[in-house]
Each structure stands twice: as structure tokens, then as C-alpha cells.
Protein backbone atom coordinates (compact mmCIF):
# COMPACT_ATOMS: atom_id res chain seq x y z
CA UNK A 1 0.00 0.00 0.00
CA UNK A 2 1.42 3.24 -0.56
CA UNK A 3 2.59 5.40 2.48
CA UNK A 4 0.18 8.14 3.25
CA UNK A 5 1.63 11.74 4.78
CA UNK A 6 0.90 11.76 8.53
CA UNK A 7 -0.98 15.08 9.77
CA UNK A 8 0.65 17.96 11.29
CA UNK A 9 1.88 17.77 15.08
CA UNK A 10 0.20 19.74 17.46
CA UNK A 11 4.36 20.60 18.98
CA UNK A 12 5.48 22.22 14.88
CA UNK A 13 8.68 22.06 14.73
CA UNK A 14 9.37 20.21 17.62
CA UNK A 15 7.50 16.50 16.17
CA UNK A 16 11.12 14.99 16.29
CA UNK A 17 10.81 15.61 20.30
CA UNK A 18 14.94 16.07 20.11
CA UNK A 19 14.37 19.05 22.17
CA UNK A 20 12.06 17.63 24.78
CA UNK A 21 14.85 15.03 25.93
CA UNK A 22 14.64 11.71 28.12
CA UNK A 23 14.69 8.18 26.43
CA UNK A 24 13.42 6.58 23.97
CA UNK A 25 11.86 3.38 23.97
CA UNK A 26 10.62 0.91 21.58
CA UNK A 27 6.79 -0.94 22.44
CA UNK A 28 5.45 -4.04 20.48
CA UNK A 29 2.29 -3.53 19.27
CA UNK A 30 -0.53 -4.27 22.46
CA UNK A 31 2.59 -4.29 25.11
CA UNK A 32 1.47 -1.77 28.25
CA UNK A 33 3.46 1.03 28.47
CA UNK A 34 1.91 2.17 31.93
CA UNK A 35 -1.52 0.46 33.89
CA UNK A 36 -4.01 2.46 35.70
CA UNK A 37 -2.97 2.85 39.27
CA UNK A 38 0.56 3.00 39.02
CA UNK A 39 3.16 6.25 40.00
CA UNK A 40 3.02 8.69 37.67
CA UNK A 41 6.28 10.13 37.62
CA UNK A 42 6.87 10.69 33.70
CA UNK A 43 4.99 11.67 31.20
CA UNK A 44 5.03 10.37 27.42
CA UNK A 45 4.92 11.51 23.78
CA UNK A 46 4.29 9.26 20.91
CA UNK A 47 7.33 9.53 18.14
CA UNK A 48 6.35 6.75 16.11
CA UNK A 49 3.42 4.54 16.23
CA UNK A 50 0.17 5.11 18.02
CA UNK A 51 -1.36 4.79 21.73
CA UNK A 52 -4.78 3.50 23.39
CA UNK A 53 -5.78 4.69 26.78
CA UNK A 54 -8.40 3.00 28.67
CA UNK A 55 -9.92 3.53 31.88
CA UNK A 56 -12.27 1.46 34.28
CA UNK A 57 -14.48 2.27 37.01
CA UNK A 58 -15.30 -0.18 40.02
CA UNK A 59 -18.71 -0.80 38.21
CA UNK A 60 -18.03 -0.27 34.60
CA UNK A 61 -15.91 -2.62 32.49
CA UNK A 62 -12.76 -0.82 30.83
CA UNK A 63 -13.77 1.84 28.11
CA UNK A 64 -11.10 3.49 25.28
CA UNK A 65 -10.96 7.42 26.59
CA UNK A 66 -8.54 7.98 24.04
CA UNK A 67 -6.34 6.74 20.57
CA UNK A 68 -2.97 8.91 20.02
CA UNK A 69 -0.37 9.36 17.61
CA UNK A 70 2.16 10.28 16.54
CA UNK A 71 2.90 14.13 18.20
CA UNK A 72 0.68 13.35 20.95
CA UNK A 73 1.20 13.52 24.94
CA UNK A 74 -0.06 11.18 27.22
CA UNK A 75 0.60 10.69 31.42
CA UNK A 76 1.15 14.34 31.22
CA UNK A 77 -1.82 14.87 33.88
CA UNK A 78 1.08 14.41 36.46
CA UNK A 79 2.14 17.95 35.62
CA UNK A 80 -1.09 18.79 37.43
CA UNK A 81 -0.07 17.02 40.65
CA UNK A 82 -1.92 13.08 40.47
CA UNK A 83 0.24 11.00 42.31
CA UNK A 84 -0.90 7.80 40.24
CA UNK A 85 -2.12 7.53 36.69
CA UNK A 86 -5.65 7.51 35.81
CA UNK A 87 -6.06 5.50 32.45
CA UNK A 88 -3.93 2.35 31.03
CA UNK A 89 -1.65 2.75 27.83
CA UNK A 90 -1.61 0.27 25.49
CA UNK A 91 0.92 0.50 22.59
CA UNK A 92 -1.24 0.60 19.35
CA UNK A 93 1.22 -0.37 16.75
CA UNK A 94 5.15 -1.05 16.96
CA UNK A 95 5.57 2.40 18.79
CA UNK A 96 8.76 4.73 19.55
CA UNK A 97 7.69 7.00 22.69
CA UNK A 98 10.14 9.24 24.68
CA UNK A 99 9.91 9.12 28.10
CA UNK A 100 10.49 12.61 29.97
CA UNK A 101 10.38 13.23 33.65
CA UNK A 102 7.93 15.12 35.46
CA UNK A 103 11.06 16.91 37.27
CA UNK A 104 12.70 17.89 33.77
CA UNK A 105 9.48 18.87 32.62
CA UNK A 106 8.48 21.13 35.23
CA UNK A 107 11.99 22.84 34.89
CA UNK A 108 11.73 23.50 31.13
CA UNK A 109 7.66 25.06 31.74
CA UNK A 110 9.47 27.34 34.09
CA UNK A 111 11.83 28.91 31.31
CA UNK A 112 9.98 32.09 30.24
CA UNK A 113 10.01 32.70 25.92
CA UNK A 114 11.07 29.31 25.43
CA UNK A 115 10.10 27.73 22.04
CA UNK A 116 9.40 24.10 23.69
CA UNK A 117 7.77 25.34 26.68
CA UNK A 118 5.67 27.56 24.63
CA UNK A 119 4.66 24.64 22.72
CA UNK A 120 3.69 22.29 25.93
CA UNK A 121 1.62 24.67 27.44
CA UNK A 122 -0.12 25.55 24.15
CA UNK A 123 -0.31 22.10 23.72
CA UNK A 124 -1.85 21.56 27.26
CA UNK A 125 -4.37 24.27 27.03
CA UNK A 126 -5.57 22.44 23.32
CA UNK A 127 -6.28 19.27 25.08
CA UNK A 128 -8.50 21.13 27.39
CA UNK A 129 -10.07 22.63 24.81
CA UNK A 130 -10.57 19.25 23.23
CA UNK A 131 -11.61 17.42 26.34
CA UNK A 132 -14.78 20.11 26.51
CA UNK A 133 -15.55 20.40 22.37
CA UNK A 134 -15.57 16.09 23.13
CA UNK A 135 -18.56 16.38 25.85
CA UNK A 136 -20.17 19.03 23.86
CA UNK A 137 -20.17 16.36 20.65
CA UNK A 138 -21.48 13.82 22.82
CA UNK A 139 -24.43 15.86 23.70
CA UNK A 140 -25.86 17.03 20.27
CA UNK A 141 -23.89 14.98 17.80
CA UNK A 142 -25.11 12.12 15.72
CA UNK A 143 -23.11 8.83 16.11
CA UNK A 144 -22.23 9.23 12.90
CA UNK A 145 -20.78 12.88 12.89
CA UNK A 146 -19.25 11.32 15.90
CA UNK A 147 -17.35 9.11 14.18
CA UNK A 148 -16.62 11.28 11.32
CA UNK A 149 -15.42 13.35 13.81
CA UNK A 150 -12.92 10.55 15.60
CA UNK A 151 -11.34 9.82 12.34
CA UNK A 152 -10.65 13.47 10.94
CA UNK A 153 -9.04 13.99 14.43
CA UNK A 154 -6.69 10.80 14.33
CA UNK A 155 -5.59 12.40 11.24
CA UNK A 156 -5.06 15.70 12.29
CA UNK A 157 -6.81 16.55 8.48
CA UNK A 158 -6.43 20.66 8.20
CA UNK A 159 -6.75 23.08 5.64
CA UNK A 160 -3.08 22.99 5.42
CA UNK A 161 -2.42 19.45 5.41
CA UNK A 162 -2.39 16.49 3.04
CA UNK A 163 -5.50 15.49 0.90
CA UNK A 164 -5.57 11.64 2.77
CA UNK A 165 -3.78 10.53 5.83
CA UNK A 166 -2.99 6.95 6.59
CA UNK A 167 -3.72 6.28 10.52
CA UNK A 168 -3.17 2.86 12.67
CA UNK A 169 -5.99 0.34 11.80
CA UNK A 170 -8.54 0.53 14.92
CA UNK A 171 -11.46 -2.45 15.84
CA UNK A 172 -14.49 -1.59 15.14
CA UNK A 173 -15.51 -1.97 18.78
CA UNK A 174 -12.83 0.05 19.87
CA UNK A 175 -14.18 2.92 17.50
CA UNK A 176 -17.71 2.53 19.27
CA UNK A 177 -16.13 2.68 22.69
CA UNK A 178 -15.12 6.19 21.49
CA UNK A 179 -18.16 7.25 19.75
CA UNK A 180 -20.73 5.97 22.33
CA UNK A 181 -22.43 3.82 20.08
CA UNK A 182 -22.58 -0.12 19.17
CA UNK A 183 -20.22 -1.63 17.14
CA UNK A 184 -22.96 -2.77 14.27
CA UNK A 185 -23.86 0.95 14.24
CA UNK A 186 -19.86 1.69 13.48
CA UNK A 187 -19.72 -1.11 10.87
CA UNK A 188 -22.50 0.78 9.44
CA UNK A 189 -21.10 4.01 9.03
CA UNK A 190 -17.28 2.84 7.97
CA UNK A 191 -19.12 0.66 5.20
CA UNK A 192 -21.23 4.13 4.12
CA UNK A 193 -17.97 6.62 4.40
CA UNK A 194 -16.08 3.97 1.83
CA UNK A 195 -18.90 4.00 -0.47
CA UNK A 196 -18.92 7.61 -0.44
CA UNK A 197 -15.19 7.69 -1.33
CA UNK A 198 -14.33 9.37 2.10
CA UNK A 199 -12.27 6.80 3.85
CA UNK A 200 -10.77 3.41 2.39
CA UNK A 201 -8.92 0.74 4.61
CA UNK A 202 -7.31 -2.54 3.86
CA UNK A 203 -5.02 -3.45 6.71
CA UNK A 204 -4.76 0.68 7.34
CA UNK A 205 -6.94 3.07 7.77
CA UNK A 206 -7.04 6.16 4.74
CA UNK A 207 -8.97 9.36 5.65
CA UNK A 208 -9.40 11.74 3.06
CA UNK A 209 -10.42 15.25 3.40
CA UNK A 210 -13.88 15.41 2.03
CA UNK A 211 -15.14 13.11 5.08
CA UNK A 212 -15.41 16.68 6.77
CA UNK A 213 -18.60 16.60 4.50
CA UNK A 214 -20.61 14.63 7.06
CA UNK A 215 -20.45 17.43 9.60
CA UNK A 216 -22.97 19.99 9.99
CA UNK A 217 -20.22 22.47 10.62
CA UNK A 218 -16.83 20.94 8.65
């Protein structure tokens, strides 16, 4: 199949995450990374690859609260002071993700007119953002403009960007865990998007811009 371009990191400049230092670390595809529970000391960002989080309650089963990639942050919640991490991270894909300290961190977010720290905190303030535009989908979105919605953002599709983007292949349940729908429902709408000529897969997952056509408000 041929390579698709990936969509544009939310850090610019800074998607190699040289200047972010700590280690890197290779993940086989569905090895943990970090389980819900455990010290949160570090936080994460995704160089290569792709990451599921999942969290459960003591009477739900575990649901997917989020699917990264690459340019993403995740455990960075520790930066807000939780002792213990709140979801479980599952590597996606074959995965490179750098490993930074919450110490080191902290330090650089300190520096005043410093490209990287500029970045994180942007960065941090757009997953709030996110987090809130999410619940508000939930509330008056059909599952299908939810979905449409999932996709275009695992692509990071802009006005800027590529025509298609090639993203990690996801279950079809997993997709309705995000959406908040049933997985028949999903199968439903994937099946209609192809036929429309707005997504294709075949081992990966290609989203193409005119998807954005499904939404009320592209």
C-alpha cells in the first residue's frame, strides 16, 4: 500500500521531540506502556506509532478514553499534581515514545520565551479545549458525525495538510467505545464513508479530506 503523509503535530517544529529530551523506547504492538494505578512520575509523547488509553471504574468494564499518535502527549496529567495515573496505555502499533520526567518537565515550563515550553503549554491548554468540544459532541452529535469526527481527528486533516492521511488500523468496537455507540452501528457508518469515497482501509486506515462533509459544521 502506498505510504500516506501523517498530519501535522500539534508541537510544529518540535514532532522529532529532540528538544524535549529523556529516552526513547521501543513498544510491540498491544505491550502496556503504563496500567491504571501505578506512579506517575513521567509523562510520554508518541514519536512513532500510536497509543490507546483505557480507563475502568469499580462498576463499569474498561472503556477506550482515548487513541494517540504520533505528536501526541499522554501521562502528562502528572504535571497537574496526580500522584498515580488515571487511564492504562496500550501500545497501538510497533511504537517509539520518549519518556520525559515530570522533574525535567516542570523545569523547562518554568523557562519564560522558550520555544518548547511555549509549545507544551499551548499544547496543554488544546487538550482542554478538546476534552470540553468532546462532551459538547457527545451531547448534540449524531453517532455518525461522531465518528466522522474521531477519524478526521486521528488524522489531524487541516486546511493545510495532506488530501488523505494513513492512521493505525482501529477495531471496530474500539471505534464505538469512542463514539458511544454499538459496534454494528460503526460497521454501518465505515461501510457508508467507503462507499462515499471518504475513507478506504485494507489493513490501514485512509482518511481523506472530504469526510469533513458529514459534519454539519466541517
Amino acid at each position: 500500500m502506498k505510504r500516506m503523509r501523517q498530519g501535522a503535530s500539534p508541537l510544529g517544529g518540535f514532532a522529532s521531540g529532540a528538544s524535549l529530551g529523556g529516552k526513547v523506547s521501543r513498544y510491540r504492538r498491544k505491550q502496556n506502556i503504563y496500567t491504571q494505578g501505578a506512579p506517575a512520575y513521567t509523562l510520554f509523547y508518541i514519536q512513532e506509532g500510536g497509543v490507546r488509553l483505557t480507563t475502568r471504574t469499580k462498576h463499569q468494564p474498561s472503556a477506550v478514553t482515548g487513541i494517540l499518535g504520533v505528536g501526541d502527549f499522554f501521562g502528562e496529567i502528572c504535571l497537574a499534581g496526580y500522584p498515580l495515573r488515571m487511564s492504562t496505555a496500550v501500545a497501538l502499533t510497533a511504537s517509539s515514545i520518549r519518556t520525559i520526567q515530570k522533574k525535567k518537565m516542570m523545569q523547562m515550563l518554568r523557562k519564560k520565551n522558550n520555544k518548547t515550553s511555549n509549545a507544551m503549554v499551548a499544547y496543554l491548554l488544546s487538550t482542554v479545549q478538546k476534552y470540553k468540544d468532546h462532551v459538547a459532541e457527545l451531547m448534540t452529535s449524531s453517532a455518525e458525525e461522531r465518528l466522522a469526527r474521531v477519524l478526521l481527528r486521528l488524522a489531524r486533516l487541516d486546511k493545510k495538510g495532506p488530501a488523505a492521511v494513513e492512521i493505525p488500523t482501529l477495531s471496530h468496537q474500539v471505534l464505538a467505545e469512542m463514539v458511544g455507540t454499538t459496534r454494528q452501528r460503526v460497521n454501518l457508518f465505515m461501510n457508508r464513508f467507503r462507499k462515499r469515497g471518504f475513507i478506504n482501509y485494507n489493513g490501514r486506515i485512509e482518511v481523506y479530506k472530504s469526510l469533513k462533509k458529514v459534519l454539519p459544521h466541517p
